[in-house]
N, C-alpha and C. Protein backbone atom coordinates (compact mmCIF):
# COMPACT_ATOMS: atom_id res chain seq x y z
N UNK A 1 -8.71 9.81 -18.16
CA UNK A 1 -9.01 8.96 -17.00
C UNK A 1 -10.17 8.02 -17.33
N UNK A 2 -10.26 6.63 -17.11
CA UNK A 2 -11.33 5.60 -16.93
C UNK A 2 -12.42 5.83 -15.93
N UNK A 3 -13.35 5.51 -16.22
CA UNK A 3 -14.28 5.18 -15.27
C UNK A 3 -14.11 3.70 -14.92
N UNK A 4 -14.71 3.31 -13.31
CA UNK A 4 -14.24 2.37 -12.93
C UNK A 4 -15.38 1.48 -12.22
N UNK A 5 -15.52 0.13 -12.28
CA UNK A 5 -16.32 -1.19 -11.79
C UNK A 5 -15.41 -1.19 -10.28
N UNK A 6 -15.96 -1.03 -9.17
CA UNK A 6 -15.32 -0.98 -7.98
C UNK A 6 -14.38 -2.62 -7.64
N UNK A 7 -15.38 -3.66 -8.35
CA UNK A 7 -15.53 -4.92 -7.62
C UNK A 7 -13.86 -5.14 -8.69
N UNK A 8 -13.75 -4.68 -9.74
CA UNK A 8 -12.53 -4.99 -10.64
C UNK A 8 -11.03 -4.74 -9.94
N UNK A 9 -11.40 -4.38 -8.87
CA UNK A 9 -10.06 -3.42 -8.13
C UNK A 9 -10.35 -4.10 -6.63
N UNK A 10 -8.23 -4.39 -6.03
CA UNK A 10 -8.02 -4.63 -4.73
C UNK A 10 -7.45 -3.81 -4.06
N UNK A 11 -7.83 -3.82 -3.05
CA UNK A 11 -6.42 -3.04 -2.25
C UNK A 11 -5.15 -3.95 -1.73
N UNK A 12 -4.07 -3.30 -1.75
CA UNK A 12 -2.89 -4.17 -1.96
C UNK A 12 -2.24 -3.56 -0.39
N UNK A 13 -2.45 -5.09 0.23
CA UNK A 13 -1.62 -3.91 1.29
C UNK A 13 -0.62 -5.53 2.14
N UNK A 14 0.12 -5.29 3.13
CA UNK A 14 1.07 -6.36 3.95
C UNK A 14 -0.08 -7.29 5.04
N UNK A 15 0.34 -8.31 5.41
CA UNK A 15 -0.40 -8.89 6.09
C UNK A 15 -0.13 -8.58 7.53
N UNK A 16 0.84 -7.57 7.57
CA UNK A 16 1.16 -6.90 8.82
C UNK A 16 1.90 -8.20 10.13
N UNK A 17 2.37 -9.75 9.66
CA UNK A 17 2.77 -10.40 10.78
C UNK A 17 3.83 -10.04 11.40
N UNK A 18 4.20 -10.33 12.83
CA UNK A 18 4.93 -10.39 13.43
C UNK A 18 6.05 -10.74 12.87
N UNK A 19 5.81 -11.92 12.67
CA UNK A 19 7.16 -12.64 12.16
C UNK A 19 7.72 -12.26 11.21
N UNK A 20 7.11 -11.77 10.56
CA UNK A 20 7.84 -11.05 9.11
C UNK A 20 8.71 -9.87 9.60
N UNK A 21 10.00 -9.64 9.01
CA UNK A 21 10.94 -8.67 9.31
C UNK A 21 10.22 -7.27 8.87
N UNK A 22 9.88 -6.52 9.63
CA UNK A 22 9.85 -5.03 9.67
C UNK A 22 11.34 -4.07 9.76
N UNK A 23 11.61 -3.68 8.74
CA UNK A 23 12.42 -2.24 8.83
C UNK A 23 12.51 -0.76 9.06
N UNK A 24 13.27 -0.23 9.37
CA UNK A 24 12.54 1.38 9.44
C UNK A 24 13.80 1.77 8.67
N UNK A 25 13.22 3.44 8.25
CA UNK A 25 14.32 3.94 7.11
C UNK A 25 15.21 4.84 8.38
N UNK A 26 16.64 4.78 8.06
CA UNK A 26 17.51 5.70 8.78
C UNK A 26 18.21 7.08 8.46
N UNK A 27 17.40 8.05 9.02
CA UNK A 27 18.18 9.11 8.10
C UNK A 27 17.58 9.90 7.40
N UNK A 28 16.07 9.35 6.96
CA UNK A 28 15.20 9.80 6.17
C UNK A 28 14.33 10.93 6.90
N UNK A 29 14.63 12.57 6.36
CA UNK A 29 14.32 13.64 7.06
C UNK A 29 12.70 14.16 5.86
N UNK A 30 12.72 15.15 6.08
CA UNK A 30 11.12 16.14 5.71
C UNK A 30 11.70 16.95 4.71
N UNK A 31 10.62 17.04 3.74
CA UNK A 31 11.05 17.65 2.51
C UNK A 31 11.07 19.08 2.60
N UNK A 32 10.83 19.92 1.97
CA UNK A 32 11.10 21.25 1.84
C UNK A 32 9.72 22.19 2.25
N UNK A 33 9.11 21.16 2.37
CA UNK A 33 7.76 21.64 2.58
C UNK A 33 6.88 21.13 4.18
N UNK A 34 8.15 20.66 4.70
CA UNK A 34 7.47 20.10 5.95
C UNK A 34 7.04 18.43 6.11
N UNK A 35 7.11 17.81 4.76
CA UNK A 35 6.34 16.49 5.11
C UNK A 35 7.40 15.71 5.24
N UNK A 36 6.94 14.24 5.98
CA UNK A 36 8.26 13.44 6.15
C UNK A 36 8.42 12.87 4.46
N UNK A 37 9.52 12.41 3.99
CA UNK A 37 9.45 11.99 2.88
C UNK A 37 9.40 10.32 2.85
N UNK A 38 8.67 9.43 3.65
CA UNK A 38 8.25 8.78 3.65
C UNK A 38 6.90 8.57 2.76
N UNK A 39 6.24 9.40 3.07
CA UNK A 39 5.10 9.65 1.98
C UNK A 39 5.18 9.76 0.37
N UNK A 40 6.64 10.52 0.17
CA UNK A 40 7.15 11.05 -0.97
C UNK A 40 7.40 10.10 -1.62
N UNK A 41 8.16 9.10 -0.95
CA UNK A 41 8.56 7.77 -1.17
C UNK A 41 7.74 6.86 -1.92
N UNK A 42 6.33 6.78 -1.09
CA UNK A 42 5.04 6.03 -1.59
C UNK A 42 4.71 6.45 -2.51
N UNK A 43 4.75 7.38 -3.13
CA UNK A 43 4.05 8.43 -4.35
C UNK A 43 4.94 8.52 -5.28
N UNK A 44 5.87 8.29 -5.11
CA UNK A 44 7.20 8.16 -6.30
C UNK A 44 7.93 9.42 -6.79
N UNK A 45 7.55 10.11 -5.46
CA UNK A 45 8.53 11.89 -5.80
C UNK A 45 9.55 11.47 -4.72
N UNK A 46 10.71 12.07 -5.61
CA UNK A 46 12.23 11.83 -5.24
C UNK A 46 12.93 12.91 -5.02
N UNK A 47 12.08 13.82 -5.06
CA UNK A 47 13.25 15.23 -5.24
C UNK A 47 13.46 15.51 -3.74
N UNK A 48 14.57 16.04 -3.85
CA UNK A 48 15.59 15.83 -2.43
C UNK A 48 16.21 14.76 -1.91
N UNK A 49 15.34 13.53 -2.13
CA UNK A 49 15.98 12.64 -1.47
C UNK A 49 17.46 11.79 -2.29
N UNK A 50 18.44 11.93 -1.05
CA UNK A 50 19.25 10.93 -1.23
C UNK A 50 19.15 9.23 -2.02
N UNK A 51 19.69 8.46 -2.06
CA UNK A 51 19.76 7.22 -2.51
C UNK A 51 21.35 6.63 -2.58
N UNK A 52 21.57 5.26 -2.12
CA UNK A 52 20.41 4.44 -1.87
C UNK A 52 19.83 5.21 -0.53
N UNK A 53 18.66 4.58 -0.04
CA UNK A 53 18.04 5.04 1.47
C UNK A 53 18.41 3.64 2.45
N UNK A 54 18.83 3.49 3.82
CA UNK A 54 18.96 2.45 4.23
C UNK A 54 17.98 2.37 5.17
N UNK A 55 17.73 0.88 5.24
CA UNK A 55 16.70 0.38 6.31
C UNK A 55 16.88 -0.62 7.05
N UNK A 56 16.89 -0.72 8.46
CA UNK A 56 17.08 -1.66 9.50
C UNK A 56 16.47 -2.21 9.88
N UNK A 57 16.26 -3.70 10.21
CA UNK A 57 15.55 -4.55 10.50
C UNK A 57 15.37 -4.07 11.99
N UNK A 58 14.23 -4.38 12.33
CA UNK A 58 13.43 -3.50 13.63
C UNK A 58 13.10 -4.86 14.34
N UNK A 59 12.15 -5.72 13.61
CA UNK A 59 11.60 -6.76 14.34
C UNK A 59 11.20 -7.35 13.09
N UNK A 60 10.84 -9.37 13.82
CA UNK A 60 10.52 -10.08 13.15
C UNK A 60 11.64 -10.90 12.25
N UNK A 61 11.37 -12.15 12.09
CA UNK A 61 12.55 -12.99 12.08
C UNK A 61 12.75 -13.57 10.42
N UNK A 62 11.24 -13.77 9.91
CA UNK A 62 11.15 -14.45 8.18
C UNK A 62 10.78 -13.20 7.42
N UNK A 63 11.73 -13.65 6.02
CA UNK A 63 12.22 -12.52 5.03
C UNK A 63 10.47 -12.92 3.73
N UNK A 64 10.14 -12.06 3.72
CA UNK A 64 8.86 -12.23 2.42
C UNK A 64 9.24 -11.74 1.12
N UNK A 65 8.20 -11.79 0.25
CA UNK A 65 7.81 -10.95 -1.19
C UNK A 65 7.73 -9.33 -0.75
N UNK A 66 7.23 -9.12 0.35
CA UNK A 66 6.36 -7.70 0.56
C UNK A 66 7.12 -7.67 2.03
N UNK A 67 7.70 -6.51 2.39
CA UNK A 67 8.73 -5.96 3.93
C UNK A 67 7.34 -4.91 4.59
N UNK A 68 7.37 -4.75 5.55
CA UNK A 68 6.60 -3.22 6.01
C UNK A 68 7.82 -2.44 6.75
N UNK A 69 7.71 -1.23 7.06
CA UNK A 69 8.79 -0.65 7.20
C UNK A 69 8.08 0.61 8.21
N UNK A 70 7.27 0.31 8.73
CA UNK A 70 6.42 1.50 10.06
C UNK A 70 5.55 2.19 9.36
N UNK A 71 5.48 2.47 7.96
CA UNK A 71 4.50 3.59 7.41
C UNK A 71 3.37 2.90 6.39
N UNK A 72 2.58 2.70 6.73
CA UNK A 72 1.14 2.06 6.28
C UNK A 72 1.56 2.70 4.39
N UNK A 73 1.65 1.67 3.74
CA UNK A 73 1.80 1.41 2.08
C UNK A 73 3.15 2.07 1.73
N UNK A 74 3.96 1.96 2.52
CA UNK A 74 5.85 1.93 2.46
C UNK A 74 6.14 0.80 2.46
N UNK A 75 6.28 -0.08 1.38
CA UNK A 75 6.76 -1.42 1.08
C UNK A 75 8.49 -1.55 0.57
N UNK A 76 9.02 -2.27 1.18
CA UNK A 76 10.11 -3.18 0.41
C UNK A 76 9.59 -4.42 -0.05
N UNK A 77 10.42 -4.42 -1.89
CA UNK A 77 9.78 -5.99 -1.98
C UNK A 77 11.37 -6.47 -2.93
N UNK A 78 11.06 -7.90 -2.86
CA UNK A 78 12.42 -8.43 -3.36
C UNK A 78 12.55 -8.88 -4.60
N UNK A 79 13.20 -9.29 -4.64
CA UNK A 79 13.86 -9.63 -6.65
C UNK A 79 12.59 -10.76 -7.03
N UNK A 80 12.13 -11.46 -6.41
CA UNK A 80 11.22 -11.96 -7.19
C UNK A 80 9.53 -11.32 -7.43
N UNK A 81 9.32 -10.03 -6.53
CA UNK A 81 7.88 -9.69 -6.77
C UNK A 81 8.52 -8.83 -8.14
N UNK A 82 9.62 -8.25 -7.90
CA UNK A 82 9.84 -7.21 -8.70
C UNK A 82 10.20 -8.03 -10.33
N UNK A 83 10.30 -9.25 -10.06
CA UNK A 83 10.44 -10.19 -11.94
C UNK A 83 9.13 -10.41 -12.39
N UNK A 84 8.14 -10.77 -11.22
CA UNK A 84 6.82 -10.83 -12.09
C UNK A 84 5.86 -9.37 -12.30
N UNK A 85 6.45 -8.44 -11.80
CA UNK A 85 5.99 -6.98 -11.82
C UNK A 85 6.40 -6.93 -13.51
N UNK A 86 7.77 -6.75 -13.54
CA UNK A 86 8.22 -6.68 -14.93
C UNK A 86 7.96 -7.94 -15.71
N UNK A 87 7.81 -8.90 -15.73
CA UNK A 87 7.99 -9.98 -16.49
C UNK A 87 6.12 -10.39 -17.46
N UNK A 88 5.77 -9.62 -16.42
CA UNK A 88 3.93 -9.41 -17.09
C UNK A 88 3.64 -8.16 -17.14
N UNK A 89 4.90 -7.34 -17.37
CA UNK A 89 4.38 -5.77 -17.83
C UNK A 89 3.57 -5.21 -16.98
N UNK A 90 3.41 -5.35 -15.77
CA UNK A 90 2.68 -4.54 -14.71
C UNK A 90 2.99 -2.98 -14.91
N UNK A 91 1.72 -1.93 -14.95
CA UNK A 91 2.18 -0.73 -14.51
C UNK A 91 2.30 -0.09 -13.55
N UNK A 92 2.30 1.18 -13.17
CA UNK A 92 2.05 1.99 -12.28
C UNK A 92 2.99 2.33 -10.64
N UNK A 93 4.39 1.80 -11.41
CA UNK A 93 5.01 0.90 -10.07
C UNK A 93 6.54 1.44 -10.04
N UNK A 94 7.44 1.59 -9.39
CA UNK A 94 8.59 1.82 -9.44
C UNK A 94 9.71 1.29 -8.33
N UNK A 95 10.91 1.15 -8.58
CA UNK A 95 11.16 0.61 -6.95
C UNK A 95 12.43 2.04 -7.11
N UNK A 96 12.96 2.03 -5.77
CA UNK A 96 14.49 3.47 -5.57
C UNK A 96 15.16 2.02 -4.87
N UNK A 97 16.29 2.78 -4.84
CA UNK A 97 17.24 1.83 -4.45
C UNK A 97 17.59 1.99 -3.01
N UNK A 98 17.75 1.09 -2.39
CA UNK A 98 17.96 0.86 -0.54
C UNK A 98 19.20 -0.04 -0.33
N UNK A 99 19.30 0.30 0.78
CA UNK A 99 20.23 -1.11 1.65
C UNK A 99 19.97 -1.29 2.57
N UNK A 100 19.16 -2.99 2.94
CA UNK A 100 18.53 -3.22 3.75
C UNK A 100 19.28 -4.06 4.87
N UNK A 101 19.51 -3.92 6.00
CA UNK A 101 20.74 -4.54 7.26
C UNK A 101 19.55 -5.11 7.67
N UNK A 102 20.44 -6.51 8.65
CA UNK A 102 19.85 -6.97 9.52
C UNK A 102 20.08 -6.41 10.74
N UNK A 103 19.56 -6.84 12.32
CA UNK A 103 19.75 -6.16 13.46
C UNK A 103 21.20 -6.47 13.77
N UNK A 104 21.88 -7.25 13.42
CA UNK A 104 23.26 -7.19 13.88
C UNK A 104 24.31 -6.57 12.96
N UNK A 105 23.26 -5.61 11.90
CA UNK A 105 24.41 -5.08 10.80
C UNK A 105 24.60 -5.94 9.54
N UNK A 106 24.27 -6.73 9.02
CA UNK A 106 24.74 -7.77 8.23
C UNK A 106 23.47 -7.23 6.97
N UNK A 107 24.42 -7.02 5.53
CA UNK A 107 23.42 -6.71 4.40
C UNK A 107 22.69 -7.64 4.01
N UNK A 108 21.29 -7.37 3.97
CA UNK A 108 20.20 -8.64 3.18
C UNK A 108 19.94 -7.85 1.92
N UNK A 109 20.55 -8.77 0.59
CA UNK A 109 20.31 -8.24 -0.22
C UNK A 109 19.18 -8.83 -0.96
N UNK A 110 18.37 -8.22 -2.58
CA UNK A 110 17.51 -8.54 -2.99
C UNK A 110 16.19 -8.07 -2.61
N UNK A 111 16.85 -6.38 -2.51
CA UNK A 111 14.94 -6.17 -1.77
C UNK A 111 15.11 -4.83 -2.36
N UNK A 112 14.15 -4.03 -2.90
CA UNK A 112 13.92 -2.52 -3.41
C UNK A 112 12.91 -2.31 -2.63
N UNK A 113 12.90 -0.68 -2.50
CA UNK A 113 11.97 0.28 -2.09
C UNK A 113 10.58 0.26 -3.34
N UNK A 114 9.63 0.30 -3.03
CA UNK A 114 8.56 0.16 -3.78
C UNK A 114 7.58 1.67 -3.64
N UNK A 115 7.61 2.17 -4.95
CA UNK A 115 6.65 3.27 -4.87
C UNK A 115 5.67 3.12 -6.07
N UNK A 116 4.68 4.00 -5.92
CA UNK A 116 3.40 3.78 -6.64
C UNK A 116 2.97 5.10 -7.43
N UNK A 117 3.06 4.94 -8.81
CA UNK A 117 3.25 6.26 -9.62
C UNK A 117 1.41 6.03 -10.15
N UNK A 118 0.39 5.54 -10.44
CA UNK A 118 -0.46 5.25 -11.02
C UNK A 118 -1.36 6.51 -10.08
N UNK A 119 -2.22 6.58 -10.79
CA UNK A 119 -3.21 7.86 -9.85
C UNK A 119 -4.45 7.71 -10.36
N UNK A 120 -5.79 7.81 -9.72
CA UNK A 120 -7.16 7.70 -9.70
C UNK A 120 -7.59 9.05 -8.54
N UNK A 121 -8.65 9.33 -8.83
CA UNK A 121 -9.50 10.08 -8.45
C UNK A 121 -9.21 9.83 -6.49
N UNK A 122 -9.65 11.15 -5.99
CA UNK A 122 -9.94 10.48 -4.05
C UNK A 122 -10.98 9.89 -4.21
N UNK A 123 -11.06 9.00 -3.21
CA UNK A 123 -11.75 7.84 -2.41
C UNK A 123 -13.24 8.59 -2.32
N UNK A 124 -14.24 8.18 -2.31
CA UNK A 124 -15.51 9.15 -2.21
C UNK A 124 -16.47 7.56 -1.58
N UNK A 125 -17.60 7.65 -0.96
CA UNK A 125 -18.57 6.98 -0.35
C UNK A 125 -19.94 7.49 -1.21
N UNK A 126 -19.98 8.45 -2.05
CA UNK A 126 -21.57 8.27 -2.69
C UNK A 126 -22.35 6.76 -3.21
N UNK A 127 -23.21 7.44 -3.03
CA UNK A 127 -24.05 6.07 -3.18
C UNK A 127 -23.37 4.84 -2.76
N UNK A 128 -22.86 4.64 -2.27
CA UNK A 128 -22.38 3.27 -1.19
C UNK A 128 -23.45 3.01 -0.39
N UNK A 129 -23.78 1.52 0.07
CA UNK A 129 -24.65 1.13 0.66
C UNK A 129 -23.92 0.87 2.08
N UNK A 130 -24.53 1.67 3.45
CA UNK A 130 -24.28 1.58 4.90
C UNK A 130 -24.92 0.08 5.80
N UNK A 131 -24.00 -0.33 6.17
CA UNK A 131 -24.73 -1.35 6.93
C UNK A 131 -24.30 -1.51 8.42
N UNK A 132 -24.89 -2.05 9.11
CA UNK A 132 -24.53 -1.63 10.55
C UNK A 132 -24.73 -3.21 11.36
N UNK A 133 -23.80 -3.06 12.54
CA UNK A 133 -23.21 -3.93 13.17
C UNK A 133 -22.71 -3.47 14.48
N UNK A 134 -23.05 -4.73 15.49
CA UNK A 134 -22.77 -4.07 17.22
C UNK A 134 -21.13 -5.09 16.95
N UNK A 135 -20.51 -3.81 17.08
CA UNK A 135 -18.66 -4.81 17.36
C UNK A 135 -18.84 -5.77 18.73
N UNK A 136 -19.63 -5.58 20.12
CA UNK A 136 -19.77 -6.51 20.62
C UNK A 136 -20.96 -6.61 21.19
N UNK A 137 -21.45 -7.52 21.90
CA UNK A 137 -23.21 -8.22 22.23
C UNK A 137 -23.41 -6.69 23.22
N UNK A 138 -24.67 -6.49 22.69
CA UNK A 138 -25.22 -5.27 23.43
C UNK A 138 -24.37 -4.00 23.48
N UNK A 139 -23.64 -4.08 22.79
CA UNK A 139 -22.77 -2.53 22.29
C UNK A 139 -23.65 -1.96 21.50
N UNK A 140 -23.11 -0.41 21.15
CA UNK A 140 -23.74 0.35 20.45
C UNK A 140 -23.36 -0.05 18.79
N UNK A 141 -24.70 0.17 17.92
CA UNK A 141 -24.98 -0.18 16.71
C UNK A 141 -23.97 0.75 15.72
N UNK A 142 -23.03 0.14 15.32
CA UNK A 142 -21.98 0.96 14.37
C UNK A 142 -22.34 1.02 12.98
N UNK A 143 -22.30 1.89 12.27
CA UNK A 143 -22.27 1.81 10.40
C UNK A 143 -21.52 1.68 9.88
N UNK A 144 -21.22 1.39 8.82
CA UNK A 144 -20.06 1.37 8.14
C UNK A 144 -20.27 1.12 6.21
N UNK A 145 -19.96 1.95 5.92
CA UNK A 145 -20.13 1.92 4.19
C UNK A 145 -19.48 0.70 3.83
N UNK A 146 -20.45 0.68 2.55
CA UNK A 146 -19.69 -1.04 1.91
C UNK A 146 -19.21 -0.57 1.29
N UNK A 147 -17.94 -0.73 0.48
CA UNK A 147 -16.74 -0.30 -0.90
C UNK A 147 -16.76 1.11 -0.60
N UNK A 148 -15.75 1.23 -1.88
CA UNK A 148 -15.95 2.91 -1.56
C UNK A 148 -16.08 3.04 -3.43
N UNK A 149 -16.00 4.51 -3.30
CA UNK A 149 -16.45 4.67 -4.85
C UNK A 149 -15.54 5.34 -5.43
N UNK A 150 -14.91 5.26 -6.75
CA UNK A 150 -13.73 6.14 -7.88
C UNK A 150 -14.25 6.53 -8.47
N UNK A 151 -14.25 7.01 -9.31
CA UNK A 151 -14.98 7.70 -10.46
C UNK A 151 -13.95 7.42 -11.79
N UNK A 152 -12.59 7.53 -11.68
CA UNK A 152 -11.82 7.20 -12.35
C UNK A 152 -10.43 7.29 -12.05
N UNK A 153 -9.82 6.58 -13.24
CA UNK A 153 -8.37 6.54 -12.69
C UNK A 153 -7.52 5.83 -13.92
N UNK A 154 -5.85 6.36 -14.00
CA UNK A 154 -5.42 6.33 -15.50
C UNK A 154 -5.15 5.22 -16.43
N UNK A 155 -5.47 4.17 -15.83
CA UNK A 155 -5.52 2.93 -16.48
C UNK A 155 -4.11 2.31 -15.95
N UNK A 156 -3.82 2.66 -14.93
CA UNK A 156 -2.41 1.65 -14.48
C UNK A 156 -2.91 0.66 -13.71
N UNK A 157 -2.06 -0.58 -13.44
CA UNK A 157 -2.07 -1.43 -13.02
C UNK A 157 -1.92 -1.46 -11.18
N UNK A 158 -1.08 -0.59 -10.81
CA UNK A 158 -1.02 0.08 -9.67
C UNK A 158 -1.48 1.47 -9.39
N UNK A 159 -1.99 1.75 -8.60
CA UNK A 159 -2.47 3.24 -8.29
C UNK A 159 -2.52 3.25 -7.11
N UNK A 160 -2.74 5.12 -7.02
CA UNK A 160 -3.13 5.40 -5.43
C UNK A 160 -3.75 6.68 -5.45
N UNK A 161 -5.12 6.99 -4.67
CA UNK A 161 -5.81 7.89 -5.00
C UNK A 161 -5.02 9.50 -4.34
N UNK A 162 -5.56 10.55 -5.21
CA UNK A 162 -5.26 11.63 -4.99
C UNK A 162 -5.72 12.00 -3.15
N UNK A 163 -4.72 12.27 -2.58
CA UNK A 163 -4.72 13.13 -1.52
C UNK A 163 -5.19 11.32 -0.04
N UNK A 164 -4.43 10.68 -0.58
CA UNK A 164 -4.58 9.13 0.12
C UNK A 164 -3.36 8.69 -0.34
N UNK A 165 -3.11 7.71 0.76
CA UNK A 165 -1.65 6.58 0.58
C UNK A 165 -1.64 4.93 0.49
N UNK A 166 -2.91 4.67 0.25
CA UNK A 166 -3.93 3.67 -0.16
C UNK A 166 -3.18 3.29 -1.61
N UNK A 167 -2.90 1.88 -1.61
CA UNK A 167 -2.37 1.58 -2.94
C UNK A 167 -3.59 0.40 -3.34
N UNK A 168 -4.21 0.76 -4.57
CA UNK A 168 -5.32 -0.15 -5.45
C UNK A 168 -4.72 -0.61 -6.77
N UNK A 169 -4.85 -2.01 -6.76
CA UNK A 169 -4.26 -2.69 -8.25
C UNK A 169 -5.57 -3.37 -8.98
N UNK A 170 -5.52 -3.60 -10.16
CA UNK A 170 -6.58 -4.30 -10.78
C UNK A 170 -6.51 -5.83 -10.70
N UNK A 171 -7.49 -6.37 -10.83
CA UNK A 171 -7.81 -7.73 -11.11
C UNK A 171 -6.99 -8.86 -11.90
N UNK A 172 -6.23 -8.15 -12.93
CA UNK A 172 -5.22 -8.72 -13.60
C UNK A 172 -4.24 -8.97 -12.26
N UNK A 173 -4.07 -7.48 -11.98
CA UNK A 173 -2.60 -7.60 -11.08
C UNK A 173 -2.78 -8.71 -10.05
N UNK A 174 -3.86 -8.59 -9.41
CA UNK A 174 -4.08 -9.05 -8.01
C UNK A 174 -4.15 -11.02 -8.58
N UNK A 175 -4.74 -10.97 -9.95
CA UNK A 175 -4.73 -12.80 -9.87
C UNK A 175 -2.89 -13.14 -10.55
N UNK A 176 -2.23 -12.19 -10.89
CA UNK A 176 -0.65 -12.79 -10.70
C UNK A 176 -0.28 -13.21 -10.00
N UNK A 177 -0.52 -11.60 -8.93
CA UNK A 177 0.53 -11.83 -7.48
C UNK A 177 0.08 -13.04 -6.85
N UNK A 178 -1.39 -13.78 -7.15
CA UNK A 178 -1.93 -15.10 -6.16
C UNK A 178 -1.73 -15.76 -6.93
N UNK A 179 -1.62 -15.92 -8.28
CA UNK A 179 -0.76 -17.49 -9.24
C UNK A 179 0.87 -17.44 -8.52
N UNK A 180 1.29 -16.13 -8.54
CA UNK A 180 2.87 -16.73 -8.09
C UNK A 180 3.34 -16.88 -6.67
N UNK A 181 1.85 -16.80 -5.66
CA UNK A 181 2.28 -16.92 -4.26
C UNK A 181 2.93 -16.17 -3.62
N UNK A 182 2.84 -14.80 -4.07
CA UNK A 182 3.41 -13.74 -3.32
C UNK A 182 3.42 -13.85 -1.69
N UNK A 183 4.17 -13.76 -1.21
CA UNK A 183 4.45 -13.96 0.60
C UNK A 183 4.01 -12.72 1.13
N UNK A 184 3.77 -12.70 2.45
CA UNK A 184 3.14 -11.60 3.19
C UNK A 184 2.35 -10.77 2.34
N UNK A 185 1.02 -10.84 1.41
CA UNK A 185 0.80 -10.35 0.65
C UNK A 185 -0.63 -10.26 0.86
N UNK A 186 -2.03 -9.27 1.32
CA UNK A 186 -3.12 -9.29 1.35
C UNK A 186 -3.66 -8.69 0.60
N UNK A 187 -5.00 -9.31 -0.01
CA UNK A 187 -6.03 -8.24 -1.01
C UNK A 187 -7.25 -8.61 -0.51
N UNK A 188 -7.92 -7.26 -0.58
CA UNK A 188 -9.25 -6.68 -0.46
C UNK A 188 -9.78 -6.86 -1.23
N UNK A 189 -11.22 -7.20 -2.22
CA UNK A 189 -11.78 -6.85 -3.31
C UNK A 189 -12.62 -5.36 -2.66
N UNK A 190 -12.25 -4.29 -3.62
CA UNK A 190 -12.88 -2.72 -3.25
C UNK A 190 -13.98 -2.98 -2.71
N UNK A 191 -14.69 -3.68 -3.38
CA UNK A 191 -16.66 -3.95 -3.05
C UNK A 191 -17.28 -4.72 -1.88
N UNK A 192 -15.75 -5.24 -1.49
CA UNK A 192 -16.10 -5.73 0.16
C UNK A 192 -15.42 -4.74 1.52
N UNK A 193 -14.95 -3.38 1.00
CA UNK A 193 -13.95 -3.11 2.21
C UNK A 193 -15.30 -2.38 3.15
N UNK A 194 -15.02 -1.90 4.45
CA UNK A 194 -16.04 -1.44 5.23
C UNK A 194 -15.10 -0.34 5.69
N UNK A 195 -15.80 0.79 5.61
CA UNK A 195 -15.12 2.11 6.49
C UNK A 195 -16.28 2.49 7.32
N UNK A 196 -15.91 2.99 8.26
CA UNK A 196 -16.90 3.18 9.49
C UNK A 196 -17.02 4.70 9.10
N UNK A 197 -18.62 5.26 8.86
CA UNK A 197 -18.71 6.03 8.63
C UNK A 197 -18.67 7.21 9.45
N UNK A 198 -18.62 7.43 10.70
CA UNK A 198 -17.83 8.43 11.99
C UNK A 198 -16.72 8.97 11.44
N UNK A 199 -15.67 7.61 10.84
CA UNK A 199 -14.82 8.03 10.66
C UNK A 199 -14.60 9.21 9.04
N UNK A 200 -14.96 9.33 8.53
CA UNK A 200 -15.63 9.68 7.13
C UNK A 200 -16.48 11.16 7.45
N UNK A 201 -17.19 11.14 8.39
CA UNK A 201 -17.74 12.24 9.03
C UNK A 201 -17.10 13.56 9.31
N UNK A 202 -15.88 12.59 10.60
CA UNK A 202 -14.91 13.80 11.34
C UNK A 202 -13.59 14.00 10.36
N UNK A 203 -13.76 13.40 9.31
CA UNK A 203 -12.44 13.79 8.43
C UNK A 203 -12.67 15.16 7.53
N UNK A 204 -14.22 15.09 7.16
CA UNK A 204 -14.72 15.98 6.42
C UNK A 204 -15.32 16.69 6.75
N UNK A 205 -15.02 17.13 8.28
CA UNK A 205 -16.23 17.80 8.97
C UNK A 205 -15.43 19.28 9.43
């Protein structure tokens, strides 16, 4: 495992619009162990699951690079994120195979399920610097950690930390996907994200 420069790393996540077509998976039950395999999905474990998996357009009208599909870092993405994924040797990445309908039934093709095989250390707040902020005039004074901290992680291009569904790509990755204009597509630099530290508190408390 690497040790890691926080500021070298984004988080890769959907821009969450309206307008963009959202799908949900149909059919897709809980693994053997209780969890939905939606998660399984994100992490790139397949065992049990069927294929292809199908997904229905839910809402939202324009087709992107990057789909959301109800589960925070459950991506569909289409034949062109997936040529410059491969076409610059990106790691850490895999797609399963789907069939994606529109709401009246009609196949939209050119889109894979996207999972994330790369792995780094959990998310940790040491030595992070807290800074604080009233969310509105004369509200109460909130904190919130700046970046968060890795310690390391296996040198892929995509990752996602142990025991989190948080997908982080490197600096390489993240200035592709913005040379080739990836659609519905947001990045974080690590060293600017803010987690409210309450929340960080009652998780570990």
């Amino acid at each position: 495992m690497r040790k890691m420069e926080t500021k070298d790393f984004f988080d890769f996540r959907s821009r969450l619009l309206s307008s963009t077509v959202q799908a949900y998976a149909v059919g897709l039950e809980k693994d053997e162990n209780g969890m939905n395999n939606h998660w399984n999905l994100i992490k790139g474990i397949y065992k049990g699951i069927d294929f292809p998996i199908t997904f229905k357009q839910e809402y939202g009208k324009n087709l992107a690079d990057i789909l959301d599909t109800g589960w925070p870092s459950l991506y569909l993405i289409s034949d062109r994120l997936k040529g410059v994924l491969e076409q610059n040797s990106l790691t850490g990445w895999k797609t399963f195979s789907i069939k994606l309908y529109d709401e009246n039934g009609k196949e939209i093709p050119g889109y894979h399920g996207f999972s994330i095989t790369g792995r780094c250390s959990p998310t940790n707040y040491n030595n992070r610097e807290i800074i604080e902020r009233r969310m509105v005039p004369n509200g109460p004074i909130c904190k919130f950690y700046k970046g968060v901290s890795l310690d390391n992680w296996d040198g892929s291009d995509f990752f996602t930390p142990e025991r989190t569904y948080e997908t982080f790509i490197t600096k390489k990755a993240a200035d592709l996907l913005k040379k080739n204009k990836i659609t519905n597509l947001k990045l974080i630099n690590l060293a600017d994200t803010e987690t409210d530290v309450d929340d960080i508190l009652k998780k570990n408390s």
